[in-house]
Protein backbone atom coordinates (compact mmCIF):
# COMPACT_ATOMS: atom_id res chain seq x y z
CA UNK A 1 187.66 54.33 126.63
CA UNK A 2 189.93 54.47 129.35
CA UNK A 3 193.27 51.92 129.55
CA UNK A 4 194.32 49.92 132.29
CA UNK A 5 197.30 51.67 132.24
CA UNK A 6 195.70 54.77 132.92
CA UNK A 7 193.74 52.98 135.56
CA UNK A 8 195.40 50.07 136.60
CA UNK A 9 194.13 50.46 140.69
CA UNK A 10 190.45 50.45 139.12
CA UNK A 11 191.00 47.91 136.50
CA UNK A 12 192.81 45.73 139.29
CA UNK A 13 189.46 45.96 141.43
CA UNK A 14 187.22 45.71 138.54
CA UNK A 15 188.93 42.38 137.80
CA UNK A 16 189.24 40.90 141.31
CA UNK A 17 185.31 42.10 141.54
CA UNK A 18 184.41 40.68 138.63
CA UNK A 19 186.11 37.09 139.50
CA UNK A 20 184.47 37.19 143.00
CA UNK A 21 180.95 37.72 141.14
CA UNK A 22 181.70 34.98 138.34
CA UNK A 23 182.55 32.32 141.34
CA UNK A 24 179.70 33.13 143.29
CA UNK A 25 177.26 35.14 141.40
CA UNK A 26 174.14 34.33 143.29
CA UNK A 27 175.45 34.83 147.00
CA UNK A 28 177.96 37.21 146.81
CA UNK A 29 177.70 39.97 149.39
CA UNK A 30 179.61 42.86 149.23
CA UNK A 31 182.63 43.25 151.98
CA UNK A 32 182.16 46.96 154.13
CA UNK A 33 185.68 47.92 152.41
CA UNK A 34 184.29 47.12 148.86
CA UNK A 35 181.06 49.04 149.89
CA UNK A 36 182.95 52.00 151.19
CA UNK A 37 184.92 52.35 147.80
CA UNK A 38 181.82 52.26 145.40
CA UNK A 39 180.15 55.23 147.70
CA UNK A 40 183.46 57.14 147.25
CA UNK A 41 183.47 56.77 143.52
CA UNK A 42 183.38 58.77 140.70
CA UNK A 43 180.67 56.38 139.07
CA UNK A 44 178.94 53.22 139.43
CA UNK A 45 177.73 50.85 136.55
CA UNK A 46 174.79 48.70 137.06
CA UNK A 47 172.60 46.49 135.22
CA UNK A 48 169.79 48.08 136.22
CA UNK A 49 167.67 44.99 135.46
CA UNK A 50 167.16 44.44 139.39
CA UNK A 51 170.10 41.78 139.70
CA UNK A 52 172.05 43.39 141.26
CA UNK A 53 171.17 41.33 144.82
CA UNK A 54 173.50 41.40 147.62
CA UNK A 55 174.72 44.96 146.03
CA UNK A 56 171.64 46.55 145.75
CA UNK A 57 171.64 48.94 149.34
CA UNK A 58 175.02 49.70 147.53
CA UNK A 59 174.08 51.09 144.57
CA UNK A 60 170.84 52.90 146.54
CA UNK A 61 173.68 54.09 149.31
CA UNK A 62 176.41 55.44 146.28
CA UNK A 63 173.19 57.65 144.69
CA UNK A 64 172.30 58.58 148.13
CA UNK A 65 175.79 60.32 148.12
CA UNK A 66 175.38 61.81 144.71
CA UNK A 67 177.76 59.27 142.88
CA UNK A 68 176.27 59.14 139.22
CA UNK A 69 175.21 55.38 138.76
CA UNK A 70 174.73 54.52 134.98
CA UNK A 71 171.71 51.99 134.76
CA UNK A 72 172.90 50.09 131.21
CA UNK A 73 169.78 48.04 130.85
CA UNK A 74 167.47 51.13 129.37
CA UNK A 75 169.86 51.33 126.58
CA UNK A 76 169.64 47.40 125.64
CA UNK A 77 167.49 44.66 124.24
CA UNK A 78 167.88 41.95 127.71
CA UNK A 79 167.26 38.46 126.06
């Protein structure tokens, strides 16, 4: 598993993404910048549940470029 020392620019993003989600988890649209980086990136984690709302064309527009996107809910018992 990779450090945030290794990482710290992704962890950094992770985190402030993660706190922006927690704070307003069922409006929370994704800014163009934020959009930009995730169809740059070397992968993209999603639920893969369908929850993934205002991030959704995201996700659809990072595979569209060939960025692998790892889908974590076929690997998991959702309650």
């Amino acid at each position: 598993m990779p450090s945030s020392a290794a990482f710290p620019e992704l962890f950094a993003h992770a985190l402030r993404l993660r706190r922006d989600l927690a704070a307003r988890s069922h409006s929370f649209e994704i800014s163009a910048r934020d959009a930009a980086r995730v169809e740059r990136a070397q992968l993209v984690i999603a639920n893969g549940l369908g929850l993934e709302g205002g991030i959704a064309n995201t996700v659809a527009g990072a595979r569209g470029a060939a960025v692998p996107v790892l889908e974590i809910a076929p690997a998991v018992r959702p309650l």
